[in-house]
PDB file of N, CA and C in Angstrom:
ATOM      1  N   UNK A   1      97.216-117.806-119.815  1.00  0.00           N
ATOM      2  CA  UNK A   1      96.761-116.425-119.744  1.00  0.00           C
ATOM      3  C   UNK A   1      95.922-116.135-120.984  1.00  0.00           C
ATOM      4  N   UNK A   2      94.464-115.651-121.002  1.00  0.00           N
ATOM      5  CA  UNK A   2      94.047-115.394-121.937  1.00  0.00           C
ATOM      6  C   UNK A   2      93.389-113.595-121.396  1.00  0.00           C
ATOM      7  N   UNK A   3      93.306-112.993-122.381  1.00  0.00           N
ATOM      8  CA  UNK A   3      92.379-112.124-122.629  1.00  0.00           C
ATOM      9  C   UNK A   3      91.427-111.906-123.565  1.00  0.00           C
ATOM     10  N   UNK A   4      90.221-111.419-122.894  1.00  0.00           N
ATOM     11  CA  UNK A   4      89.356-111.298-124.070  1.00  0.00           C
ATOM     12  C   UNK A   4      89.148-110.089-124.785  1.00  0.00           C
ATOM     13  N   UNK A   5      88.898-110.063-125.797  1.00  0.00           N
ATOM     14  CA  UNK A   5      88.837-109.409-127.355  1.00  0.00           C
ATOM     15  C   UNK A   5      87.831-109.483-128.137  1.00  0.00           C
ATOM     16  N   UNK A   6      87.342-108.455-129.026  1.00  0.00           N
ATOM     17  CA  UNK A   6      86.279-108.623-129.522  1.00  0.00           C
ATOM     18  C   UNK A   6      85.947-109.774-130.570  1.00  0.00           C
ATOM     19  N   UNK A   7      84.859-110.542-130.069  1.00  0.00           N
ATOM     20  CA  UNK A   7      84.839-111.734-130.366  1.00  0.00           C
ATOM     21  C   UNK A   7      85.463-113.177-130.111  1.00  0.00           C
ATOM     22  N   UNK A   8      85.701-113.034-129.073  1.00  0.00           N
ATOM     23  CA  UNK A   8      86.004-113.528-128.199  1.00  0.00           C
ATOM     24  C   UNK A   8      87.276-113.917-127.063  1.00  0.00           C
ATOM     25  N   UNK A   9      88.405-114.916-127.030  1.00  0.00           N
ATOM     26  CA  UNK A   9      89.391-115.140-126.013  1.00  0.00           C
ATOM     27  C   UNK A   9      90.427-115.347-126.779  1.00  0.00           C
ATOM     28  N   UNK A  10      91.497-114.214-126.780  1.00  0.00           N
ATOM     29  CA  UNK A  10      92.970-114.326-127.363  1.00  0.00           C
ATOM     30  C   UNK A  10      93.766-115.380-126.976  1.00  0.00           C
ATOM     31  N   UNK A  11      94.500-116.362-127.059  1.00  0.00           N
ATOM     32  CA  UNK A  11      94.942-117.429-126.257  1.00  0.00           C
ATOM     33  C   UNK A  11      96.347-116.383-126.492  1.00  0.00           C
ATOM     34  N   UNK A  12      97.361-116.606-125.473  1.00  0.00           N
ATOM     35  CA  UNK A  12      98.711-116.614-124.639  1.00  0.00           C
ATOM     36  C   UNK A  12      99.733-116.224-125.726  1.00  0.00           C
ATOM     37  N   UNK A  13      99.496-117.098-126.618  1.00  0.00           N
ATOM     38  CA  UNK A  13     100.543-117.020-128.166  1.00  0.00           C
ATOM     39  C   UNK A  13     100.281-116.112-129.065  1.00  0.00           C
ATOM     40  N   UNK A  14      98.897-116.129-129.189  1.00  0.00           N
ATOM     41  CA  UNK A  14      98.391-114.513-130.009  1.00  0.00           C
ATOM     42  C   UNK A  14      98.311-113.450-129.482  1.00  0.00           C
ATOM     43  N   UNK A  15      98.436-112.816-127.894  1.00  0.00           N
ATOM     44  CA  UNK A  15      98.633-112.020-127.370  1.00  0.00           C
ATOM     45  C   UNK A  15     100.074-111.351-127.663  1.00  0.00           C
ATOM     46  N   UNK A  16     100.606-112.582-127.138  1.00  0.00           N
ATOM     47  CA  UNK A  16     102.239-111.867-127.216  1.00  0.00           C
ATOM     48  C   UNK A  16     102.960-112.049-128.538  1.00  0.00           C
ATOM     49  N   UNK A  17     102.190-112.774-129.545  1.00  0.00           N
ATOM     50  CA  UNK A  17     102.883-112.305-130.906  1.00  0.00           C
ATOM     51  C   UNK A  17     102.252-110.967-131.318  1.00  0.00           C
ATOM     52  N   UNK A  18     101.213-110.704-130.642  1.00  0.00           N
ATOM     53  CA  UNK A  18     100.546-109.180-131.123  1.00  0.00           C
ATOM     54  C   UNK A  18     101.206-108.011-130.437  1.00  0.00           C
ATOM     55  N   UNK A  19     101.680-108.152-129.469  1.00  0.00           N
ATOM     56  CA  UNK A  19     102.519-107.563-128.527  1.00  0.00           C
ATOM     57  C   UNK A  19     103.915-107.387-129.128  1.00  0.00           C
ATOM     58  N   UNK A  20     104.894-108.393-129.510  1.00  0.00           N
ATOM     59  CA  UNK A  20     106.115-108.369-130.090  1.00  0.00           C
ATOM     60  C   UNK A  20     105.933-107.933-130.991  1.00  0.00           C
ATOM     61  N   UNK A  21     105.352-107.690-132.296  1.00  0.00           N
ATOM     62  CA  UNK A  21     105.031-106.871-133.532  1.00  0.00           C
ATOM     63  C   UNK A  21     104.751-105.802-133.318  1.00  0.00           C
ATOM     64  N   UNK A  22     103.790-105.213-132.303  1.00  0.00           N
ATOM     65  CA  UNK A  22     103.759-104.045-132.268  1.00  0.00           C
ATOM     66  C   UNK A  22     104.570-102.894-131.350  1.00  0.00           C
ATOM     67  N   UNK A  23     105.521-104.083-130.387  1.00  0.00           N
ATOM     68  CA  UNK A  23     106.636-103.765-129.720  1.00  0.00           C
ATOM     69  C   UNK A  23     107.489-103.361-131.068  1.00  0.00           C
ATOM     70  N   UNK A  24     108.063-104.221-132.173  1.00  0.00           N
ATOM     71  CA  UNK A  24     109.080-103.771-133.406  1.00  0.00           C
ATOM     72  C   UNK A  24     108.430-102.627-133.669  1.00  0.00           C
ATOM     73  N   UNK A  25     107.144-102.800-134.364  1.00  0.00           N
ATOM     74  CA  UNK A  25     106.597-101.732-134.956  1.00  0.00           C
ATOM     75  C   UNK A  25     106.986 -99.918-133.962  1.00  0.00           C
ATOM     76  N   UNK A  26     106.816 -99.641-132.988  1.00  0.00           N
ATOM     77  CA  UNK A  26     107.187 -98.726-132.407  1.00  0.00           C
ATOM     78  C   UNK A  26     108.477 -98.563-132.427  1.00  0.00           C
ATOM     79  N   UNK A  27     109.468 -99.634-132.000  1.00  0.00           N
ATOM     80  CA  UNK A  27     111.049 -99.574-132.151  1.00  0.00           C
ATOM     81  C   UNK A  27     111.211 -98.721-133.228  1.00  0.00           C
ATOM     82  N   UNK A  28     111.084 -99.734-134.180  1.00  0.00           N
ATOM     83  CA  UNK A  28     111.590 -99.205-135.621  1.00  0.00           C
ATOM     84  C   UNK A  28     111.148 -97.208-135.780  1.00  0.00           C
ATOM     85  N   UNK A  29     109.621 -97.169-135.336  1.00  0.00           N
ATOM     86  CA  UNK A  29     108.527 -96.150-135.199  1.00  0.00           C
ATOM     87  C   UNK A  29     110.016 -94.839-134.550  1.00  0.00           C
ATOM     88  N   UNK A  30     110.278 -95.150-133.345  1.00  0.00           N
ATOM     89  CA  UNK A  30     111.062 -94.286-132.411  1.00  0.00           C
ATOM     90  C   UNK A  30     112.600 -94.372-133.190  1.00  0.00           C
ATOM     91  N   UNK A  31     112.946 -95.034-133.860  1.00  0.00           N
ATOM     92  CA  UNK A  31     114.538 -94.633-134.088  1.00  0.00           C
ATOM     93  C   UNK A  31     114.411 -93.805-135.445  1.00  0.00           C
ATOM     94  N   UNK A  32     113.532 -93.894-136.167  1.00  0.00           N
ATOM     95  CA  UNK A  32     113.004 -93.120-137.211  1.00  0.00           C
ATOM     96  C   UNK A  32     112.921 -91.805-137.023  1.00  0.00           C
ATOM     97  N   UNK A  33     112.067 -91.928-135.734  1.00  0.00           N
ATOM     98  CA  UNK A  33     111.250 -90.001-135.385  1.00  0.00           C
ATOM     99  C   UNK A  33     113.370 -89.816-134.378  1.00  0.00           C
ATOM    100  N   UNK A  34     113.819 -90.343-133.669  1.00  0.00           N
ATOM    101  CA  UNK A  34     114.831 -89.866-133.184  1.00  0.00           C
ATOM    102  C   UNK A  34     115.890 -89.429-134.536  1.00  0.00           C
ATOM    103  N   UNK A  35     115.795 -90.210-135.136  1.00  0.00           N
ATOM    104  CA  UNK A  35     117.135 -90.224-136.058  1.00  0.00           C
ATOM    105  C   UNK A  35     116.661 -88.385-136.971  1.00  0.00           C
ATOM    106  N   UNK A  36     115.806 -88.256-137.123  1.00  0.00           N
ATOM    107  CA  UNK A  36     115.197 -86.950-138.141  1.00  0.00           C
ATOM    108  C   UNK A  36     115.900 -85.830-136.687  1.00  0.00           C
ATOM    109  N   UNK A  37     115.315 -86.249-135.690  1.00  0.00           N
ATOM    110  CA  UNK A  37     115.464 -85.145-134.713  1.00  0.00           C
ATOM    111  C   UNK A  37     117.221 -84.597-134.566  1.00  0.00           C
ATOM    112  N   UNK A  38     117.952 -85.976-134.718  1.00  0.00           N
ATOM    113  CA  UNK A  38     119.651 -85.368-135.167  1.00  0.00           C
ATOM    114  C   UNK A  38     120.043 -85.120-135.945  1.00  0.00           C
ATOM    115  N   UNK A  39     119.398 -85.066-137.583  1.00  0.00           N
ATOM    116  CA  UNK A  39     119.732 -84.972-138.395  1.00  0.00           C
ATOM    117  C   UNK A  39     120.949 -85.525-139.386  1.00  0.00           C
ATOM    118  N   UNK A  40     121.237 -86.593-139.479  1.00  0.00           N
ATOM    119  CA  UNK A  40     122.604 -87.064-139.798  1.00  0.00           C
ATOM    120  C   UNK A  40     122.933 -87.118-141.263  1.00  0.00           C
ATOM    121  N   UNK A  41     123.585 -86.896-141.993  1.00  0.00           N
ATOM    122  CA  UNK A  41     123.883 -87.085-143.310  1.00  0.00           C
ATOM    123  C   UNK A  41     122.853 -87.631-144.177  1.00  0.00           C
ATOM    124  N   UNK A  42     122.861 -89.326-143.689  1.00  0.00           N
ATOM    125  CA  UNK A  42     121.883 -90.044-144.376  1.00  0.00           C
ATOM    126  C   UNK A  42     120.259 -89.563-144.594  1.00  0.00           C
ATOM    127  N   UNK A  43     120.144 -88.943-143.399  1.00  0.00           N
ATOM    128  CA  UNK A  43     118.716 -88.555-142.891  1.00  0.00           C
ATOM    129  C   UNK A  43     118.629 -87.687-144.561  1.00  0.00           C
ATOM    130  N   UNK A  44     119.060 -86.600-144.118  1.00  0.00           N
ATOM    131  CA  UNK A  44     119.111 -85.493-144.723  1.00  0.00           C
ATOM    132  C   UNK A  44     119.449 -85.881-146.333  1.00  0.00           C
ATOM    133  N   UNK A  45     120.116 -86.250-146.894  1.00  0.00           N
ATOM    134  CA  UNK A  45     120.258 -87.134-148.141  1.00  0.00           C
ATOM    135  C   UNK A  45     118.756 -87.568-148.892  1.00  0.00           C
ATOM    136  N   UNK A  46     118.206 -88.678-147.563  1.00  0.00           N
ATOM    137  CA  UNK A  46     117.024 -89.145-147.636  1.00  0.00           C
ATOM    138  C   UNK A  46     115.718 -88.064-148.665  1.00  0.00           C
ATOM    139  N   UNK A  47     115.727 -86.943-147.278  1.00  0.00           N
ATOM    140  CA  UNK A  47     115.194 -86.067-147.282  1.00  0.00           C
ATOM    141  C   UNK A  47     114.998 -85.358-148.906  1.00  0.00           C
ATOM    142  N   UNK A  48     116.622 -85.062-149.110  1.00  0.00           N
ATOM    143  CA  UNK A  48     116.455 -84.215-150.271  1.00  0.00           C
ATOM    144  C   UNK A  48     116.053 -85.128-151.530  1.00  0.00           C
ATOM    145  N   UNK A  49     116.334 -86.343-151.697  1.00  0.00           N
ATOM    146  CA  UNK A  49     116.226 -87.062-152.810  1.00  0.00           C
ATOM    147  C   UNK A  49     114.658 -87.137-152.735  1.00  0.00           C
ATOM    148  N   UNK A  50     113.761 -86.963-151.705  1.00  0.00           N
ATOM    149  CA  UNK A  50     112.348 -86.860-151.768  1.00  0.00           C
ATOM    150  C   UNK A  50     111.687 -85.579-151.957  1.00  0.00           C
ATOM    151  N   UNK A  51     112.891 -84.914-151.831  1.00  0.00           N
ATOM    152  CA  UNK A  51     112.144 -83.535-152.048  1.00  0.00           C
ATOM    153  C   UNK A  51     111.316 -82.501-151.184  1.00  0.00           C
ATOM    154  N   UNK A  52     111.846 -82.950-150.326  1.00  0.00           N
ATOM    155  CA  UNK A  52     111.730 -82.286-148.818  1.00  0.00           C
ATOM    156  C   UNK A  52     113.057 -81.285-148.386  1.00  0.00           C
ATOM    157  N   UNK A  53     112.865 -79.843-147.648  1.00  0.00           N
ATOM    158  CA  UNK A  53     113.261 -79.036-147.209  1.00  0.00           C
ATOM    159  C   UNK A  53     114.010 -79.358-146.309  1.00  0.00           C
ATOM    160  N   UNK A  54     115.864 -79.642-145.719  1.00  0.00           N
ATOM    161  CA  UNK A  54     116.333 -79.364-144.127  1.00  0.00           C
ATOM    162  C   UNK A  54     115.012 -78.985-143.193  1.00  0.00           C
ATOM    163  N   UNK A  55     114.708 -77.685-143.204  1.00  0.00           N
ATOM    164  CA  UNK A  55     113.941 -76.984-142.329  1.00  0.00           C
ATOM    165  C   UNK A  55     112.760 -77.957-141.327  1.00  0.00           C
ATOM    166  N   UNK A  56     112.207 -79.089-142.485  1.00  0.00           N
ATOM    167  CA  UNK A  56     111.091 -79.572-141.956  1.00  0.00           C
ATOM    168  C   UNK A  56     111.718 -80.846-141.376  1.00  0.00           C
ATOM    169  N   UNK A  57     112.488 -81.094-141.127  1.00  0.00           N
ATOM    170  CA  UNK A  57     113.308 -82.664-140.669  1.00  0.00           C
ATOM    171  C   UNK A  57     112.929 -82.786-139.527  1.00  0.00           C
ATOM    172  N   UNK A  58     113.375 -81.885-138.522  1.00  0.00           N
ATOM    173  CA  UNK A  58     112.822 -81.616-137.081  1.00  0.00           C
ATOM    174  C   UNK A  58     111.475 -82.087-136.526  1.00  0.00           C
ATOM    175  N   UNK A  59     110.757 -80.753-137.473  1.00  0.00           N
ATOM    176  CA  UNK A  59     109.486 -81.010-137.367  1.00  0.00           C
ATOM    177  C   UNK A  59     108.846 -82.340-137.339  1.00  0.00           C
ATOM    178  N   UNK A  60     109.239 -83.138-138.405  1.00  0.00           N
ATOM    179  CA  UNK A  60     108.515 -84.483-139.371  1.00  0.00           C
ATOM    180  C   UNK A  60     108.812 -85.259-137.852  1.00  0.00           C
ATOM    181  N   UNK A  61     110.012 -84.945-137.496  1.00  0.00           N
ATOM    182  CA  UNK A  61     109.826 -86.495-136.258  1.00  0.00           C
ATOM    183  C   UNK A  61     109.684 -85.738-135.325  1.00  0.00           C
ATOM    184  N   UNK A  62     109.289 -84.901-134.677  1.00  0.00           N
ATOM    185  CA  UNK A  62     108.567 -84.374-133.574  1.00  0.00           C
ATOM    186  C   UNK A  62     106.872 -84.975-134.129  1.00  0.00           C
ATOM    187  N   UNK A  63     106.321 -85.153-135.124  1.00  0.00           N
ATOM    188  CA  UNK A  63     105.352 -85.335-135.476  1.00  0.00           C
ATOM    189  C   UNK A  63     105.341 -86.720-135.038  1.00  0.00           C
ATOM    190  N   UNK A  64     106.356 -87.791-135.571  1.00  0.00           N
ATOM    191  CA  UNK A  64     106.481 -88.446-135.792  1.00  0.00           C
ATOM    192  C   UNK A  64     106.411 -89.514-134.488  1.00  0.00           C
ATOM    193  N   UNK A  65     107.432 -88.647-133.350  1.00  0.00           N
ATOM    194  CA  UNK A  65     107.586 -89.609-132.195  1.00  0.00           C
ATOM    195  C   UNK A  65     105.888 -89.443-131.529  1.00  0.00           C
ATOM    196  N   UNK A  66     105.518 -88.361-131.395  1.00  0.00           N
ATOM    197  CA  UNK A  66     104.213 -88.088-131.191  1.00  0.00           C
ATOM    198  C   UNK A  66     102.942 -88.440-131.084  1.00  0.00           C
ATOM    199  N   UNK A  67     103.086 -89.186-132.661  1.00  0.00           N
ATOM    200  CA  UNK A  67     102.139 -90.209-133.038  1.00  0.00           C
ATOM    201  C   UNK A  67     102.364 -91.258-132.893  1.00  0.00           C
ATOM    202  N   UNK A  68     103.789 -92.319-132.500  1.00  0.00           N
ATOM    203  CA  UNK A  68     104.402 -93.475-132.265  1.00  0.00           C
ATOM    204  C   UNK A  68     103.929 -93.243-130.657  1.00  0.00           C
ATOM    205  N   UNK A  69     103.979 -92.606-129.653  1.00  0.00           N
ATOM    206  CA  UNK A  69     103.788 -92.622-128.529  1.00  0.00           C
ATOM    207  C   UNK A  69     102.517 -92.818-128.141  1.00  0.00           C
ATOM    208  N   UNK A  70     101.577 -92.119-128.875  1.00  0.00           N
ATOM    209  CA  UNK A  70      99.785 -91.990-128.730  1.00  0.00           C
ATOM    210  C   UNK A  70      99.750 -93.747-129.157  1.00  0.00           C
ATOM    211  N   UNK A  71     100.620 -94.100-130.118  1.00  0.00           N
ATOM    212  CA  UNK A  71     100.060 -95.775-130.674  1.00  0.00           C
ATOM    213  C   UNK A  71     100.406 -96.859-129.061  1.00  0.00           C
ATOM    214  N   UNK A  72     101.811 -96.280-128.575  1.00  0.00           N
ATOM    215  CA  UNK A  72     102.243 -97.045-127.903  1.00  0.00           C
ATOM    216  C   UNK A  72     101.952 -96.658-126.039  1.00  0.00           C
ATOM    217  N   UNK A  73     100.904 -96.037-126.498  1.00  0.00           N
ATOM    218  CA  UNK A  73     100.126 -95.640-124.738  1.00  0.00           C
ATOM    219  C   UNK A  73      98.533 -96.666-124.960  1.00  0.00           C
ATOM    220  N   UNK A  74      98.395 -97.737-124.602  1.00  0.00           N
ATOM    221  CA  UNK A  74      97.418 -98.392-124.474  1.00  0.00           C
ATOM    222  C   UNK A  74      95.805 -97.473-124.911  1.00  0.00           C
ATOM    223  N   UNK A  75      95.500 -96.215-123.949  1.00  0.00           N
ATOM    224  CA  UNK A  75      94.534 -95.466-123.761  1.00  0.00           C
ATOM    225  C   UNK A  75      94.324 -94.844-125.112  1.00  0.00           C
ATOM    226  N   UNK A  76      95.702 -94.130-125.783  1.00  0.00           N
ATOM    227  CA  UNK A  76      95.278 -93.341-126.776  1.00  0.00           C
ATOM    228  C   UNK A  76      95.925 -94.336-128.111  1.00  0.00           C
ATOM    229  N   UNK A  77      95.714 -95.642-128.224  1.00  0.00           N
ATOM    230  CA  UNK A  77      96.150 -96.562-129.249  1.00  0.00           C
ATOM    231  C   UNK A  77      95.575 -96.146-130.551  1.00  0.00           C
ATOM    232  N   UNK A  78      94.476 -96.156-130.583  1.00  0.00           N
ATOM    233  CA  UNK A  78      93.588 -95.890-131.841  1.00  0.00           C
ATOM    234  C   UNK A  78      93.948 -94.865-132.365  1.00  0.00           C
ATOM    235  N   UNK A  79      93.974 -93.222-131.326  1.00  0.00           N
ATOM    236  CA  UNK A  79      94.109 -92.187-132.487  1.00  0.00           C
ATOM    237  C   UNK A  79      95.259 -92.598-132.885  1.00  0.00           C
ATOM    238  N   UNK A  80      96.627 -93.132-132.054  1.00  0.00           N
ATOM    239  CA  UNK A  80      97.897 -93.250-132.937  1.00  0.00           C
ATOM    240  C   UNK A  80      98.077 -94.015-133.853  1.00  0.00           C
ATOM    241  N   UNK A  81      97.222 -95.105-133.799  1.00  0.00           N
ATOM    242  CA  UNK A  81      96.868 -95.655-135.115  1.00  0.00           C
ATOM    243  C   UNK A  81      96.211 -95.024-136.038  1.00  0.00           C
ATOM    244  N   UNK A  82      95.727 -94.388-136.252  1.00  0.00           N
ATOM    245  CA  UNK A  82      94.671 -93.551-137.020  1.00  0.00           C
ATOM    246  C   UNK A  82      95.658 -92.477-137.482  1.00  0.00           C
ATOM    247  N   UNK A  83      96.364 -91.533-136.611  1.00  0.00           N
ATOM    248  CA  UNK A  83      97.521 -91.044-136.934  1.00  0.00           C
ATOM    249  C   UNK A  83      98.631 -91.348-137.665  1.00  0.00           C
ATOM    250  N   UNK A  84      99.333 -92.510-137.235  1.00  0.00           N
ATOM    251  CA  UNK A  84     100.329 -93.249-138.173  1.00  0.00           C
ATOM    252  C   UNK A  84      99.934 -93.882-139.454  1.00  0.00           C
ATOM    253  N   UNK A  85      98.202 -94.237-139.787  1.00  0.00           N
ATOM    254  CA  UNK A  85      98.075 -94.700-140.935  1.00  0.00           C
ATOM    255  C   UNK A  85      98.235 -93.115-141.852  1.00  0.00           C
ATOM    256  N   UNK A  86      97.775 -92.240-141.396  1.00  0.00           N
ATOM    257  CA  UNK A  86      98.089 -91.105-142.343  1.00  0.00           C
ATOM    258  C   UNK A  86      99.483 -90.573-142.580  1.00  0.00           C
ATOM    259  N   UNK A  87     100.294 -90.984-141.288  1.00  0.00           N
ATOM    260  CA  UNK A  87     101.718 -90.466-141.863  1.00  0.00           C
ATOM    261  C   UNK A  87     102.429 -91.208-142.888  1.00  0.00           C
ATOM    262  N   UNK A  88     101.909 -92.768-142.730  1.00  0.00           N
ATOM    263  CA  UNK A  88     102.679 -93.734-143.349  1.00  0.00           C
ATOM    264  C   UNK A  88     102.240 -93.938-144.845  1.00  0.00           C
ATOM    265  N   UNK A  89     100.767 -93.155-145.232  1.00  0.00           N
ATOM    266  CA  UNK A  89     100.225 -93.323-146.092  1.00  0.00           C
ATOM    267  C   UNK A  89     100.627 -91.751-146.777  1.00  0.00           C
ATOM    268  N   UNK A  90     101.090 -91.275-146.211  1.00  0.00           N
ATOM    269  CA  UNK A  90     102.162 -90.053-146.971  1.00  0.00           C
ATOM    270  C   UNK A  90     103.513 -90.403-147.205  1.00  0.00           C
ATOM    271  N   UNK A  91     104.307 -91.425-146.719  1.00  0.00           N
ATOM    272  CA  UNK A  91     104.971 -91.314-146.844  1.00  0.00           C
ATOM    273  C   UNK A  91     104.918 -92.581-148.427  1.00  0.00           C
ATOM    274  N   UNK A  92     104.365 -93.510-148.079  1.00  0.00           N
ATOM    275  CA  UNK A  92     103.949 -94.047-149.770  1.00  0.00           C
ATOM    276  C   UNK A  92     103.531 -93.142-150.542  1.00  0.00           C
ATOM    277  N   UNK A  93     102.532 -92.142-150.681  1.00  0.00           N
ATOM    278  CA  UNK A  93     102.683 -91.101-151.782  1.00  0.00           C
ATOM    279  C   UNK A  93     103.784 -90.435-151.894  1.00  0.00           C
ATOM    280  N   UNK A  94     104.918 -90.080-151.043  1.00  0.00           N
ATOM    281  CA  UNK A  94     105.579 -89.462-151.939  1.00  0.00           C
ATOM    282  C   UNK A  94     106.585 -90.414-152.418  1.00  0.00           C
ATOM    283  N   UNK A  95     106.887 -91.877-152.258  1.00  0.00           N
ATOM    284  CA  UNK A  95     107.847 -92.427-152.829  1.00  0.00           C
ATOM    285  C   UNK A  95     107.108 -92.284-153.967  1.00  0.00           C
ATOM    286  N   UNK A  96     105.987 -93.060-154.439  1.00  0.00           N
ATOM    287  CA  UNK A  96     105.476 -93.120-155.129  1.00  0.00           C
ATOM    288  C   UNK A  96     105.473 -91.368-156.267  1.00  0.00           C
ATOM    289  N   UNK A  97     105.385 -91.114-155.610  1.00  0.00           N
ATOM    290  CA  UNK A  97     105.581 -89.385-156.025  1.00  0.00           C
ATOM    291  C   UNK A  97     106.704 -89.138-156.728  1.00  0.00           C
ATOM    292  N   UNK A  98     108.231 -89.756-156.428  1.00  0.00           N
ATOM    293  CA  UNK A  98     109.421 -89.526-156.823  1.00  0.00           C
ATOM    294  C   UNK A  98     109.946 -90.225-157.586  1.00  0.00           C
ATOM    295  N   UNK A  99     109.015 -91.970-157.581  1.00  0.00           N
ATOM    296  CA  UNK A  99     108.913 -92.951-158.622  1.00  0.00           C
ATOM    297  C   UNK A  99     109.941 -94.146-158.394  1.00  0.00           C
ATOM    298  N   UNK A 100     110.078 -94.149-156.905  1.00  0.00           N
ATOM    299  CA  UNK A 100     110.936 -95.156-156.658  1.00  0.00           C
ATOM    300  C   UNK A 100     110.251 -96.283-156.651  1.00  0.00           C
ATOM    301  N   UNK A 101     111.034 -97.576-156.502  1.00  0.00           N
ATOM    302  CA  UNK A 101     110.609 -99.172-157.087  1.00  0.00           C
ATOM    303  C   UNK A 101     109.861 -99.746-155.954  1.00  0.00           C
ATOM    304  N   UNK A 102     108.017-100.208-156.275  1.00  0.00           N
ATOM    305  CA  UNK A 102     107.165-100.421-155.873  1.00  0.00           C
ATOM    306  C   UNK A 102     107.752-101.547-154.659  1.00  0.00           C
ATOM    307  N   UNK A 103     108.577-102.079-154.525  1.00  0.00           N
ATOM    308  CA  UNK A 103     108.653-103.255-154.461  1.00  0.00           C
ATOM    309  C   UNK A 103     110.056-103.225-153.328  1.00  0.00           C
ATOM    310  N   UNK A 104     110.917-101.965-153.503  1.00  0.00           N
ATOM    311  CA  UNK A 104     112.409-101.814-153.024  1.00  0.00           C
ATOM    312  C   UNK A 104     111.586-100.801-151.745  1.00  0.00           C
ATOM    313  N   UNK A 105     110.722 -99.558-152.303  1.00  0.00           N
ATOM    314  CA  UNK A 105     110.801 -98.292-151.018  1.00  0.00           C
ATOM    315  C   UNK A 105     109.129 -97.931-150.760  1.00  0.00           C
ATOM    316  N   UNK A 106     108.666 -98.487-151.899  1.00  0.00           N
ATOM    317  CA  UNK A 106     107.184 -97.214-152.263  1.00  0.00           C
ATOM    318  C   UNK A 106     106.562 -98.092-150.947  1.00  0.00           C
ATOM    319  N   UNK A 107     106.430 -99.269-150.767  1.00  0.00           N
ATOM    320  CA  UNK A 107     105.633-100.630-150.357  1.00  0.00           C
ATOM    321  C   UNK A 107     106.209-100.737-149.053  1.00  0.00           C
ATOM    322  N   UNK A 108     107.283-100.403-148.588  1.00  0.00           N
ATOM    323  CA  UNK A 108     107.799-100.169-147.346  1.00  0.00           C
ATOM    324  C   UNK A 108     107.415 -99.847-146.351  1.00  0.00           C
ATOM    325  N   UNK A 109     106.682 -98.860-145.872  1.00  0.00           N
ATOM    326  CA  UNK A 109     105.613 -97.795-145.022  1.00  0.00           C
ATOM    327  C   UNK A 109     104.577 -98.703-144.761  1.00  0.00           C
ATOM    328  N   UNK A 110     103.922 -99.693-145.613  1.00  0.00           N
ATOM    329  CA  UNK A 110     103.019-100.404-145.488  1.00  0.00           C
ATOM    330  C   UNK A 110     103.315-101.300-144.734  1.00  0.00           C
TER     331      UNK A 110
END
């Protein structure tokens, strides 16, 4: 099975390792935006040690599943990519913001 791609023919193995990565990538994407939406201890912990409000928890993964869904609908891939690089690239500024270890949380998102 091949498909083609810009520049030319994906072979069988690079399809579906591109597929399984970006299958995790959403997983991980959706238990993230779900877990904010229940709010659980940890969440909320999270939250405050970054310096973020209760109030906006909700919100953040309503945002969140939102933009994981636009990535993981074939048609609207790009804006959710385009979308998630800005959420994820907020969410490195604010580790970075709070001064946690480049290497343990800040670099994570990436």
């Amino acid at each position: 099975m091949e498909e083609v791609v810009a520049g030319g023919v994906a072979s069988a193995k690079r399809l579906w390792t591109g597929r399984v990565l970006s299958g995790l990538v959403v997983l991980f994407l959706l238990m993230d935006g779900v877990m904010k939406l229940f709010k659980p201890a940890p969440v909320l912990n999270a939250q405050a040690e970054l310096g973020w409000p209760d109030e906006i928890t909700v919100a953040t993964g309503i945002v969140l599943l939102i933009c994981t869904i636009l990535y993981a609908v074939p048609k609207t891939a790009i804006l959710g990519a385009v979308l998630l690089t800005g959420y994820l690239g907020g969410a490195v500024a604010v580790h970075w913001r709070v001064g946690h270890p480049l290497f343990a949380a800040t670099l994570f998102p990436v």
